[in-house]
Every structure is written in C-alpha cells, then in structure tokens.
Protein backbone atom coordinates (compact mmCIF):
# COMPACT_ATOMS: atom_id res chain seq x y z
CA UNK A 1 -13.70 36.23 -45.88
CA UNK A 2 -13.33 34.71 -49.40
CA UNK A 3 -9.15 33.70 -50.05
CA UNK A 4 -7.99 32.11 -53.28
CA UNK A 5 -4.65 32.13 -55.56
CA UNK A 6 -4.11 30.36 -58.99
CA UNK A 7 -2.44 26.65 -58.91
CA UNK A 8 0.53 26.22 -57.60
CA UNK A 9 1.97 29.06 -57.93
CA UNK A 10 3.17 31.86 -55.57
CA UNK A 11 0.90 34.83 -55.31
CA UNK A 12 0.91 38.28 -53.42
CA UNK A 13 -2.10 38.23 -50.89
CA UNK A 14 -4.35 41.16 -50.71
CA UNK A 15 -6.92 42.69 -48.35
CA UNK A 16 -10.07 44.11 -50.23
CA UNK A 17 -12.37 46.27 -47.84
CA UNK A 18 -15.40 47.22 -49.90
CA UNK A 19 -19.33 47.00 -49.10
CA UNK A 20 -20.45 47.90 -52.37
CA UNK A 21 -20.93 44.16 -53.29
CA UNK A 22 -20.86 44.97 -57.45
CA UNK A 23 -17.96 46.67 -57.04
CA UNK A 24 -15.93 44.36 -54.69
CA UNK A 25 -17.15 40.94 -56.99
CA UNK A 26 -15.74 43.18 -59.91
CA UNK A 27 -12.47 43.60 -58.28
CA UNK A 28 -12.37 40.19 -56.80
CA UNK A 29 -12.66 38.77 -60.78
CA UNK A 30 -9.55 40.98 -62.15
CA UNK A 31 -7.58 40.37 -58.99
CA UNK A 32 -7.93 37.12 -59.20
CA UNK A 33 -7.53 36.62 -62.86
CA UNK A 34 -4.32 38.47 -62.48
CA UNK A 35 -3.03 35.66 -60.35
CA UNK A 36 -3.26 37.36 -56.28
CA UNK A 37 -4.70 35.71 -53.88
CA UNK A 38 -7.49 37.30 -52.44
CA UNK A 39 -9.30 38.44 -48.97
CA UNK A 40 -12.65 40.37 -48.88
CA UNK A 41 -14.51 41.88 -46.13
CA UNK A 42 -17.12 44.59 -46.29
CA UNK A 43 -16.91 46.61 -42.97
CA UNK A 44 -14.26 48.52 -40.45
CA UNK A 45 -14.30 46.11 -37.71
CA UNK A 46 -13.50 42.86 -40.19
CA UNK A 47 -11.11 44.58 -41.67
CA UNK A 48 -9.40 45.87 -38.82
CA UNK A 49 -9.66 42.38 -37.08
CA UNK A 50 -8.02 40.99 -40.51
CA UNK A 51 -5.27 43.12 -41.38
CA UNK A 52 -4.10 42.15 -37.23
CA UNK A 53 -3.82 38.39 -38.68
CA UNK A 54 -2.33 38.08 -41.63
CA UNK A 55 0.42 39.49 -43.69
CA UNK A 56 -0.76 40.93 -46.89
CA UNK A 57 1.30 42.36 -49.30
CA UNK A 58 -1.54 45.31 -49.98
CA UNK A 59 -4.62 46.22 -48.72
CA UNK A 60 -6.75 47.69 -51.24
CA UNK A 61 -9.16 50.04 -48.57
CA UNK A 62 -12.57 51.90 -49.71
CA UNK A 63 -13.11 54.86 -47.37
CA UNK A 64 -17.32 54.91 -46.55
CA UNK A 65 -17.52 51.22 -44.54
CA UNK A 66 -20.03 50.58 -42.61
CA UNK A 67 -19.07 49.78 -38.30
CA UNK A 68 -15.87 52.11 -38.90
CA UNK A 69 -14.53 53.94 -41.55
CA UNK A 70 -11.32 53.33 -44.02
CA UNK A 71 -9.71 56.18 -42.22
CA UNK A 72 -9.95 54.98 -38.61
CA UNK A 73 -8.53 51.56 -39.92
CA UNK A 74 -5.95 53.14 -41.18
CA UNK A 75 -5.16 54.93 -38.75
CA UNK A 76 -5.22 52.43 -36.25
CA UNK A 77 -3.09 50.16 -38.24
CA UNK A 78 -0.43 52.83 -38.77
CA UNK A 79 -0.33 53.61 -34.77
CA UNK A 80 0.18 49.79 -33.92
CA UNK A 81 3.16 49.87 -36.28
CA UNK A 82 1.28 48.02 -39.34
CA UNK A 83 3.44 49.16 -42.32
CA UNK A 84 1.27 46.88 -44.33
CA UNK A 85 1.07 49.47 -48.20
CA UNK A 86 -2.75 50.58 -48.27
CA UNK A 87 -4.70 51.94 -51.44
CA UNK A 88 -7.24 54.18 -50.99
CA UNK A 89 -10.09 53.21 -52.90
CA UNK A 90 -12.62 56.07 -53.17
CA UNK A 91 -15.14 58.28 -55.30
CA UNK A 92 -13.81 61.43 -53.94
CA UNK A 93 -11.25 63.16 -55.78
CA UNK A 94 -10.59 66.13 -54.01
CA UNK A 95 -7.33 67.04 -53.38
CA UNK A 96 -8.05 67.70 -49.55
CA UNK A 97 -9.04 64.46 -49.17
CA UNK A 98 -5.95 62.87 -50.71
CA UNK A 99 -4.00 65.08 -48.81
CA UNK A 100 -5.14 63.60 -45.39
CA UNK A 101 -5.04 60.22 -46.67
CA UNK A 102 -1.93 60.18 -47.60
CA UNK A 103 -0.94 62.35 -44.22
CA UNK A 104 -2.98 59.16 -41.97
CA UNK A 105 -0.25 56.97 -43.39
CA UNK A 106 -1.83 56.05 -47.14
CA UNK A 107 0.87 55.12 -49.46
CA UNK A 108 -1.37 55.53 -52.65
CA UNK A 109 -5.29 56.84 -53.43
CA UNK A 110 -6.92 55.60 -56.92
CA UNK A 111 -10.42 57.49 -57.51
CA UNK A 112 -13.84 55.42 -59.13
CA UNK A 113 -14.03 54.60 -61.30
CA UNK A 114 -10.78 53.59 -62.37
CA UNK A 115 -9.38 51.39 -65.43
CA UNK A 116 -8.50 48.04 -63.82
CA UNK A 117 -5.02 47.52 -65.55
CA UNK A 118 -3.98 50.90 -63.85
CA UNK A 119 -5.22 49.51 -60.42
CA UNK A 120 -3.48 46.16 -60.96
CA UNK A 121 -0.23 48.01 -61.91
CA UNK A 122 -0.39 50.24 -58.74
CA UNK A 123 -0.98 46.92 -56.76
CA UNK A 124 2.33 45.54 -58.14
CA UNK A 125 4.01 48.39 -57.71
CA UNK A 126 3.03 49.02 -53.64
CA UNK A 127 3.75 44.91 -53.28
CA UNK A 128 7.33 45.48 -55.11
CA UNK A 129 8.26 48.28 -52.51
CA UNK A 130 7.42 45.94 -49.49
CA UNK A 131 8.86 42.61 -50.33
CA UNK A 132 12.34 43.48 -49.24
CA UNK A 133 11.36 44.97 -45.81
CA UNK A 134 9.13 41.63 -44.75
CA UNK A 135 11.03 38.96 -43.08
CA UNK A 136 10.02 36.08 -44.79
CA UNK A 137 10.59 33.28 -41.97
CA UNK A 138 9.08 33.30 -38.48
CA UNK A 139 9.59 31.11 -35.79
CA UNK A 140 8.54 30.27 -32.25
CA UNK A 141 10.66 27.65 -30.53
CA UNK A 142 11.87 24.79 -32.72
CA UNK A 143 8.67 25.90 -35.01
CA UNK A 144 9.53 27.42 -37.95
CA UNK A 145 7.10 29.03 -41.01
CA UNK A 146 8.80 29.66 -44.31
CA UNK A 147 5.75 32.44 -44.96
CA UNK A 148 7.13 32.34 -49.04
CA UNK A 149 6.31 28.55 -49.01
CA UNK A 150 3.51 28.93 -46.87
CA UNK A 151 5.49 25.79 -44.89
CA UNK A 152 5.18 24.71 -41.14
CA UNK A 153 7.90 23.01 -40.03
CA UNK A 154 9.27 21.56 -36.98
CA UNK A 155 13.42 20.67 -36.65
CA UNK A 156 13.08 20.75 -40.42
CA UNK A 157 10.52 18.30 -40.54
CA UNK A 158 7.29 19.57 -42.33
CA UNK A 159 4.30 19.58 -40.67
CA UNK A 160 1.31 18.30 -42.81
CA UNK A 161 -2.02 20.01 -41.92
CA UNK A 162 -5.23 20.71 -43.27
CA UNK A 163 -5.84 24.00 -44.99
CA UNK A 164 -8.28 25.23 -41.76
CA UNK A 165 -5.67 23.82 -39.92
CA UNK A 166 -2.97 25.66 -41.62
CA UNK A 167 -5.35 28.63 -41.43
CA UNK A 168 -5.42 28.79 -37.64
CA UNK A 169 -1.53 28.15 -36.90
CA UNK A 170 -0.90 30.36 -39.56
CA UNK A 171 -2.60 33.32 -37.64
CA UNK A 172 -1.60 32.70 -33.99
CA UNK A 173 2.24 32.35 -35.87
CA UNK A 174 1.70 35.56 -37.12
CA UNK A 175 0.97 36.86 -34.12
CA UNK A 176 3.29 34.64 -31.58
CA UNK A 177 3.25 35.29 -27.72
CA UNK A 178 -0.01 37.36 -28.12
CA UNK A 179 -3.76 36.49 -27.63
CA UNK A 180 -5.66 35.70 -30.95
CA UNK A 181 -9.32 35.86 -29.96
CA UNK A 182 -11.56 32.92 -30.56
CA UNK A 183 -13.61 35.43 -32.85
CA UNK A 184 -10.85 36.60 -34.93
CA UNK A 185 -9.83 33.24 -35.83
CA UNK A 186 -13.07 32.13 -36.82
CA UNK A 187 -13.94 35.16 -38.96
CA UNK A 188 -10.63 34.50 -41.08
CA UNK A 189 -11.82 30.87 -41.42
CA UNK A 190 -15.35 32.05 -42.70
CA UNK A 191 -16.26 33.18 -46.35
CA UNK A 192 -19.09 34.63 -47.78
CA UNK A 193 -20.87 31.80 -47.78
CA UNK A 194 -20.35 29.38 -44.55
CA UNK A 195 -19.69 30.86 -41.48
CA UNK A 196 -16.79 29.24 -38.98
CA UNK A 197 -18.32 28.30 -35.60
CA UNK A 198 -16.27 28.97 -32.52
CA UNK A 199 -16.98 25.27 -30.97
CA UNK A 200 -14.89 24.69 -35.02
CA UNK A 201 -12.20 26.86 -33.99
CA UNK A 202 -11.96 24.50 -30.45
CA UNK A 203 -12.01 21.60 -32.50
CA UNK A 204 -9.07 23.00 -35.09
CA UNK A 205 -6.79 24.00 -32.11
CA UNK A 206 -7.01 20.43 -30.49
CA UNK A 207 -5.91 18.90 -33.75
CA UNK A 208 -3.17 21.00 -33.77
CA UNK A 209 -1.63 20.22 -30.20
CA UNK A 210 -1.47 16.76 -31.30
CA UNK A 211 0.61 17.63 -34.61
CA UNK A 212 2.55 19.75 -32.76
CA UNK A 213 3.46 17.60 -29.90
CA UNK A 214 7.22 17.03 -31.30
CA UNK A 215 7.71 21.19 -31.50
CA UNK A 216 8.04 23.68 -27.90
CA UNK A 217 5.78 26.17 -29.35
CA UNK A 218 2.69 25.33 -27.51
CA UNK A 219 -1.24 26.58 -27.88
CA UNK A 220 -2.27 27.99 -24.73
CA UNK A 221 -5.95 28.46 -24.13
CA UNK A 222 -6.53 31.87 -22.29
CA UNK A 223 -10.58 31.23 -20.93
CA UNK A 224 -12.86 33.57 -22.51
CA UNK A 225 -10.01 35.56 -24.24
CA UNK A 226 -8.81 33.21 -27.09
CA UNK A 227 -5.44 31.54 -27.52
CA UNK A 228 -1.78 31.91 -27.47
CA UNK A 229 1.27 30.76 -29.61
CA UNK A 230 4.49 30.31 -27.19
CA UNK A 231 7.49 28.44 -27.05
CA UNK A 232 7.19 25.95 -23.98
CA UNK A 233 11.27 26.34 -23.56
CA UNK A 234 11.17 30.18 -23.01
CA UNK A 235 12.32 31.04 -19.24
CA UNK A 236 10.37 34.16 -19.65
C-alpha cells in the first residue's frame, strides 16, 4: 500500500480499492492534490486485511476485484461492526445494483466515469458525517494515541518513533487486546514498490518494546499467529 498527506497538515485518510491501475493512479493524483492522505490496494483480500487496521475516514471501493469482490468486503466489514462510510465505485449504473449496494451497508455509489470534483465533494461529505461518531483518543494502559495528532504518548510523555515504527504501534493500537497477524502488519508497511519482509516486522516490534518499556501496554508475541497490544496491569 502507497500512504501520503500534504505537509504538515491534518488530512482525512482514505482507502482506495481499485485494480484498474490507470484508473486508481488517476484517482490517487486528485486525491492527493486535494490534500487526503492516501491508501491503495488492488484486490478483496488487501483490502479487507486493511480496512481491519486502520481507521479511515472513507473507503472509496470498486466492485469487480480480483481474490474477492467489493461486495463481500463490504459485507464483511458491515457484519464485524465496521461503520467505516464506503463509496461504491463502479461502471454499472443500474438501479438494481445500487439498490443492493446500498442495502449491503453502502452509504453512497458514484458510476464511471465520473467528474472528479463531484467525487471529491462526495468524499468530504461521507468524511463530514463520520467525524463526530469516531473517538478520537485510544488508549491501552498508561498508553495513550491522540489519533487527530497522530501522537503516541506515555503518562503524557511523547513517544518518538520512526514512521515504520509508528506504522506498526499504530495498527496493533487500533486493534488493542486482539491478534494482528505478522502478514497484516507487513502488507500495511509495504507500497507498490518495496515489499515489507516479515523477519522487518520482527525487527520493528523489538524496537518498540524497548521504547515502550516506561508504558504497561505490552507487545505480546502469539507464535505463528502474530502479535498482541495489552496492558501488562489488566487483572483480566
């Protein structure tokens, strides 16, 4: 996956799920210039395994994906609770379709080709409706994320990391007290270009037990499952 945001300044993140490469390097340009900050992935299963680790404000989903298809990811993100806003991206205008899409849990559908200030505006819109209803600080023990800041902290102390390393808490944060796969973490490290070993992922991970030695919230490794973010003070 390929992230990136403008400067300093705070942007709404977005999934993109779309294999048609022209298409998806179009969108990534416009999104982009518009100031989001941007995920792309071109199949089902990467997109499933994405929207599971990170909060995005939208998630901008084509329909016809190779591995599994924009309506089983949708469907499987509604049943898990996701309430993540998703806009069907299709060529398909028929009103049948819609109709299903927006039954499966769809909260808008935009046929190609479409003009890109309409898309960006629907985008706004969808991200506008779901910023009250996201909690915008998590924590785990004496850990804390400020998830507007993008800020780990620990009693109030920042934590400096690396972006990888900010990367990889950032996901087993997100997803605190549950196992984050080995796989999953690397594939939201990796871009189009360079692909995120595993034996990485090991390396990130024992970086991060040392910054975090001062905080409860511990990384547990789980052998041949992946890892888990819990606070080492819980009686439970």
């Amino acid at each position: 996956m390929n992230a990136s945001g403008k400067g300093g300044k705070e942007a709404m993140r977005l999934l993109l799920v779309e294999d048609n490469d022209q298409l998806a390097h179009w969108l990534a340009r416009i999104l982009e210039d518009d100031g989001f900050a941007l995920d792309r992935v071109s199949d089902g299963e990467a997109a499933d395994r994405a929207v599971r680790g990170v909060p995005y404000d939208v998630v901008l989903l084509d329909l016809n994906l190779p591995e599994m298809s924009g309506k089983s990811v949708l469907r499987r993100m509604r049943e898990r609770g996701d309430e993540t806003p998703v806009l069907i991206l299709t060529a398909t205008g028929a009103v049948d379709e819609k109709v299903v899409c927006l039954g499966a849990g769809a909260d808008d559908y935009i046929v190609k080709p479409f003009d890109a200030r309409e898309l960006i505006a629907r985008v706004k819109v969808l991200a506008r409706r779901q910023a009250p209803s996201r909690s915008n600080r998590l924590k785990c023990g004496n850990l804390a994320y400020d998830m507007d800041r993008r800020q780990f902290a620990v009693e109030g102390e920042p934590l400096t990391l690396t972006p990888r390393e900010h990367a990889v808490l950032e996901a087993l944060m997100l997803r605190a007290k549950k196992t984050v796969a080995k796989a999953m973490l690397a594939d939201s490290l990796s871009n189009a270009d360079v692909a995120t070993s595993e034996d990485a992922i090991e390396i990130y991970v024992s970086r991060l037990r040392k910054k975090l030695e001062k905080s409860t919230a511990t990384i547990i490794t789980l052998r041949g499952l992946g890892y888990l973010l819990e606070d080492g003070d819980d009686d439970e």
